[in-house]
Protein backbone atom coordinates (compact mmCIF):
# COMPACT_ATOMS: atom_id res chain seq x y z
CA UNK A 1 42.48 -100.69 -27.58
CA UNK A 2 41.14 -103.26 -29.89
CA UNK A 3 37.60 -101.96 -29.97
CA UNK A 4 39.36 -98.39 -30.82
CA UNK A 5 41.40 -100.15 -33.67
CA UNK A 6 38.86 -102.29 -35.33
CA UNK A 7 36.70 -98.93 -35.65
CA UNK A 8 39.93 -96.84 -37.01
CA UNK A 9 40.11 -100.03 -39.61
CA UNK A 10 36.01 -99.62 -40.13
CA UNK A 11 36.19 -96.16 -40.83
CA UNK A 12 39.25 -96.57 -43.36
CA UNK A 13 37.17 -99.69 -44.98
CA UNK A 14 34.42 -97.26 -45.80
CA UNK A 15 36.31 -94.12 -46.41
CA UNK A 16 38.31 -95.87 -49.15
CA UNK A 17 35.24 -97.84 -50.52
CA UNK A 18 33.02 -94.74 -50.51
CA UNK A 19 36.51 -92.98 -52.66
CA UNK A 20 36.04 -95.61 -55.45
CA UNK A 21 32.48 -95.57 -55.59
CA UNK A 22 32.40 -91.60 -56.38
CA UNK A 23 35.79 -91.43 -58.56
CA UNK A 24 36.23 -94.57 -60.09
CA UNK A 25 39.04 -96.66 -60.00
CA UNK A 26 41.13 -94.77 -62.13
CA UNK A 27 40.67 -91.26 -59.89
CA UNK A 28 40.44 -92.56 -56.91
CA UNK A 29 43.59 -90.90 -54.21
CA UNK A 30 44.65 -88.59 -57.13
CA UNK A 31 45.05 -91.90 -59.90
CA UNK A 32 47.68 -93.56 -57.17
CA UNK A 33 45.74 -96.86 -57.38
CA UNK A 34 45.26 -96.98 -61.23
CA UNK A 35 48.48 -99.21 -61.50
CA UNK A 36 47.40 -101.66 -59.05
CA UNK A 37 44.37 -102.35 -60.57
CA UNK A 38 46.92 -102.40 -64.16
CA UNK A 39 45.22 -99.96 -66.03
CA UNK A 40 46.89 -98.28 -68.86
CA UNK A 41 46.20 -94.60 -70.35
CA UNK A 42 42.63 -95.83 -72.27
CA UNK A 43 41.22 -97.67 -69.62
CA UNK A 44 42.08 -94.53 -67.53
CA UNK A 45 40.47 -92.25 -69.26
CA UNK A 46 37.29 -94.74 -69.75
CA UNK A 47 36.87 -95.39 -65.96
CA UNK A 48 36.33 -91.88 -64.76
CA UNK A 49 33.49 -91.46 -63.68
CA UNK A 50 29.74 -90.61 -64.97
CA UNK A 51 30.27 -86.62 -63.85
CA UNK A 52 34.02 -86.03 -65.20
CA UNK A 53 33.08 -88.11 -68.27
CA UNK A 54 29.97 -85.36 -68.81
CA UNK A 55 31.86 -82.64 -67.97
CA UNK A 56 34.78 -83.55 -70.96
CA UNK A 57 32.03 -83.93 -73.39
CA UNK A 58 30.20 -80.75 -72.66
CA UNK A 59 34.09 -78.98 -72.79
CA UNK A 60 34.67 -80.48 -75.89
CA UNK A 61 30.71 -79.46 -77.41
CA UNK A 62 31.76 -75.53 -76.24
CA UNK A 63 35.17 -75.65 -78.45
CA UNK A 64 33.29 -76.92 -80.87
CA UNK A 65 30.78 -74.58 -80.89
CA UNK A 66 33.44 -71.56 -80.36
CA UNK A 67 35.40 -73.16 -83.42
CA UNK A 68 31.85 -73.04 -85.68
CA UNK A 69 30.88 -69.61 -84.76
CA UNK A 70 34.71 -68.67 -85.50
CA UNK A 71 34.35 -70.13 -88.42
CA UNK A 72 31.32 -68.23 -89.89
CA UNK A 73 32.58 -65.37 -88.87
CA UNK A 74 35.64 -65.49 -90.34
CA UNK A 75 34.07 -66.69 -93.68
CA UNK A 76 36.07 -69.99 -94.36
């Protein structure tokens, strides 16, 4: 029973480290753990991670682009 426990705790260990390794601290279970690591809405936001942070910047390049082209065609 021991043997089956210390594996259970094993396979937790590394399902939880292998969580913050891919979502960061701050996304990690959802954003549960952000408070117990005392991160406020900044730090948040600056500890996603590489993919979400690339994502957000391309989302924010296609408004801007939509809001250009709007814009021009507009005439203002």
């Amino acid at each position: 029973m021991a043997k089956v426990f210390a594996i259970l705790m094993m396979v937790a260990g590394i399902w939880v480290g292998v969580e913050l390794f891919t979502e960061g601290r701050a996304g990690a279970f959802g954003g549960r753990l952000a408070p117990l690591f005392g991160m406020d809405e900044t730090e948040i936001a600056q500890d996603a991670p590489l993919g979400h942070r690339a994502g957000g910047s391309v989302a924010e390049a296609h408004r801007d682009s939509e809001n250009r082209l709007d814009r021009l065609l507009t005439g203002e």
